[in-house]
C-alpha atoms as a PDB file:
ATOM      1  CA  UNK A   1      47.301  55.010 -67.196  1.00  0.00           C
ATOM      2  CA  UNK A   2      49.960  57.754 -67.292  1.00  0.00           C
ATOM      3  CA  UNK A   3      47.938  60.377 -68.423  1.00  0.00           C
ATOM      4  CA  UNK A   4      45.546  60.011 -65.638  1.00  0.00           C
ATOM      5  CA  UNK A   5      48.231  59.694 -63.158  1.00  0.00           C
ATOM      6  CA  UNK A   6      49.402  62.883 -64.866  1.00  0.00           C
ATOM      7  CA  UNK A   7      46.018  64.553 -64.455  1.00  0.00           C
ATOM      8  CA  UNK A   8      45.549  62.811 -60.206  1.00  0.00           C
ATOM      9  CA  UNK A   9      48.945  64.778 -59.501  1.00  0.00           C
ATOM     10  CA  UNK A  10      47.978  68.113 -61.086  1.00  0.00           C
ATOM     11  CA  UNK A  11      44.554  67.684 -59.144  1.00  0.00           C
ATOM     12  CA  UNK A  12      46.434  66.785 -55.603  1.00  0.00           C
ATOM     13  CA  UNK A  13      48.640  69.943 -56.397  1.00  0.00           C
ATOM     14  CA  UNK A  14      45.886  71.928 -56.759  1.00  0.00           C
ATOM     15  CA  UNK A  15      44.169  70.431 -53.414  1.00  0.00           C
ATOM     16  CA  UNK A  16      47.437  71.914 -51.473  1.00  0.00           C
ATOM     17  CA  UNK A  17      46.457  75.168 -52.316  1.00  0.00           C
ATOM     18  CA  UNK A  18      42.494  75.205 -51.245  1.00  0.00           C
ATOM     19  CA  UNK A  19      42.193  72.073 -48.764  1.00  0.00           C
ATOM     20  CA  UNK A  20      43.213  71.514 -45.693  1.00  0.00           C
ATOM     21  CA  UNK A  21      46.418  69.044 -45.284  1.00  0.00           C
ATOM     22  CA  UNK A  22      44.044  66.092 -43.954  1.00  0.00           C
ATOM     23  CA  UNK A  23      42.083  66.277 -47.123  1.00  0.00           C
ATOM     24  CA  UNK A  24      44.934  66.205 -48.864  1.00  0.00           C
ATOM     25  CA  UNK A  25      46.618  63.600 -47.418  1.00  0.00           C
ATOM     26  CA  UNK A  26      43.413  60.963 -48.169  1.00  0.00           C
ATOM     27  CA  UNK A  27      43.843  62.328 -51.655  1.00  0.00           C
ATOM     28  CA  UNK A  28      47.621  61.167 -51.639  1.00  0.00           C
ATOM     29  CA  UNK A  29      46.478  57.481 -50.321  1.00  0.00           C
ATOM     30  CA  UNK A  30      43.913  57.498 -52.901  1.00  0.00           C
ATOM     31  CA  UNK A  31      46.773  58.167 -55.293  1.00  0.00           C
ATOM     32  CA  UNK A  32      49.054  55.666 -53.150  1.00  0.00           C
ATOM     33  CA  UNK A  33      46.275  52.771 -53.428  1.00  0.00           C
ATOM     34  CA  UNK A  34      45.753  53.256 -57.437  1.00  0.00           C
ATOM     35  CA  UNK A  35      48.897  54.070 -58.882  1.00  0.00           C
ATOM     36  CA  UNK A  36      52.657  52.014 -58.333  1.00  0.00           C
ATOM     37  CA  UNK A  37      55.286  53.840 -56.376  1.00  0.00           C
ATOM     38  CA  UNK A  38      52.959  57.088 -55.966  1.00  0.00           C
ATOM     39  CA  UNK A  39      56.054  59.416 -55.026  1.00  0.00           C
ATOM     40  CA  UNK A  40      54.096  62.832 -55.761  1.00  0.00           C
ATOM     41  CA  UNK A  41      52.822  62.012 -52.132  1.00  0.00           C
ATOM     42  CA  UNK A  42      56.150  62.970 -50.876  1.00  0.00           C
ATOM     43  CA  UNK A  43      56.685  65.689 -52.716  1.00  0.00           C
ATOM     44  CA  UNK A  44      53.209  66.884 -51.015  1.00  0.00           C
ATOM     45  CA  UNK A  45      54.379  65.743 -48.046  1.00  0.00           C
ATOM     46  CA  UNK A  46      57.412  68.462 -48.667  1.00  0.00           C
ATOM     47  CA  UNK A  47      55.749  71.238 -50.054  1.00  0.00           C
ATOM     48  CA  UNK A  48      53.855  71.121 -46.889  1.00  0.00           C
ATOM     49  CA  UNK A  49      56.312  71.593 -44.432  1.00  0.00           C
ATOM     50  CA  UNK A  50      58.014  73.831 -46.681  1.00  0.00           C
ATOM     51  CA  UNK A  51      55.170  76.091 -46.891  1.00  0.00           C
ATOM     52  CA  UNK A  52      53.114  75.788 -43.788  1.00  0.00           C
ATOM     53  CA  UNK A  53      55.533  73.757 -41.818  1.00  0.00           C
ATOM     54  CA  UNK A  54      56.561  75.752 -38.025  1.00  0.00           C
ATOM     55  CA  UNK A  55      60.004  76.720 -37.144  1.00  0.00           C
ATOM     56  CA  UNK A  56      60.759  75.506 -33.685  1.00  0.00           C
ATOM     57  CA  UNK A  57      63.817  73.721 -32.026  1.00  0.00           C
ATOM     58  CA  UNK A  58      62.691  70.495 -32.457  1.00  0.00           C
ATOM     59  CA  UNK A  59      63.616  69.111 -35.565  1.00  0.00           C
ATOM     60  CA  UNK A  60      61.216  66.366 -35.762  1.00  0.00           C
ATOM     61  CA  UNK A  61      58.252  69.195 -35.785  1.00  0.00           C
ATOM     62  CA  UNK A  62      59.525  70.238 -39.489  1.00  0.00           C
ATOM     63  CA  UNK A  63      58.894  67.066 -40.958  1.00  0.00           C
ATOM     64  CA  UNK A  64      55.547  65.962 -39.985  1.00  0.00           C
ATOM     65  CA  UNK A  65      53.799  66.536 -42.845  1.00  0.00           C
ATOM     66  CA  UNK A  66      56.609  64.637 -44.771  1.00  0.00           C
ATOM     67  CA  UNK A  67      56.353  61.610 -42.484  1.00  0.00           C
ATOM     68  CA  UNK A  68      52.715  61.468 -42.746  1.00  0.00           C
ATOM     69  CA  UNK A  69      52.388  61.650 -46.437  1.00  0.00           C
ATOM     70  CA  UNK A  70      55.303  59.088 -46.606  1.00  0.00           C
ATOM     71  CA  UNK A  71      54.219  56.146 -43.998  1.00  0.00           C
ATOM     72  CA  UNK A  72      51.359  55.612 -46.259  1.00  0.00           C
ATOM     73  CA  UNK A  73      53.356  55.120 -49.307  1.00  0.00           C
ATOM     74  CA  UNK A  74      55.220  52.326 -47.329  1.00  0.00           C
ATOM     75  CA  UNK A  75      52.651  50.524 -45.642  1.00  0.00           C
ATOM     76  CA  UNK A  76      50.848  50.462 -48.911  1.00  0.00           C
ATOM     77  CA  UNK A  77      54.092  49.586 -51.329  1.00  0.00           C
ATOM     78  CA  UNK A  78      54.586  46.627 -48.253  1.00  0.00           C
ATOM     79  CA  UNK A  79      51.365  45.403 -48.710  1.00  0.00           C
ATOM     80  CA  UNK A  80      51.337  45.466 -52.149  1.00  0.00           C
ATOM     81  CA  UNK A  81      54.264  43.563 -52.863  1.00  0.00           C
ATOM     82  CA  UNK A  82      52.636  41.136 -50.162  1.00  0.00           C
ATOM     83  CA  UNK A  83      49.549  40.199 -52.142  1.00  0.00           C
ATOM     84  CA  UNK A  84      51.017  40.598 -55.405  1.00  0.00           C
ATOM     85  CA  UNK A  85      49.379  43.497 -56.581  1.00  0.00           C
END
């Protein structure tokens, strides 16, 4: 089970390179729906808006990608601990 966690998060890394964030991000839920506390989606989620994120003056603007890798990770965690999975 690790190692192919292991291998899912050097594949998603990879993804942020050549995809586009939305493919990415179904990648991350995929990871978020199969594996237990799936936090390399917020690390995505970071290098993101670290790398492609845009300066303005709003601050909420430089965390988007963060917040969108992330609410899946708690809906999913929430539901999971809801029907026992």
């Amino acid at each position: 089970m690790i190692i192919g966690r292991i291998i899912f998060s050097v594949i998603a890394v990879i993804l942020t390179f050549f995809a586009p964030w939305w493919l990415v991000l179904m990648y991350a839920i995929i990871g978020i729906i199969l594996f237990p506390w799936y936090l390399e989606a917020l690390f995505l989620g970071l290098y993101f808006d670290s790398m492609y994120g845009i300066p303005t003056l709003h601050w909420y603007v430089r965390i988007m990608h963060t917040v969108l890798f992330v609410t899946p990770l708690g809906i999913a965690e929430f539901i999971k601990r809801r029907i026992n999975l």
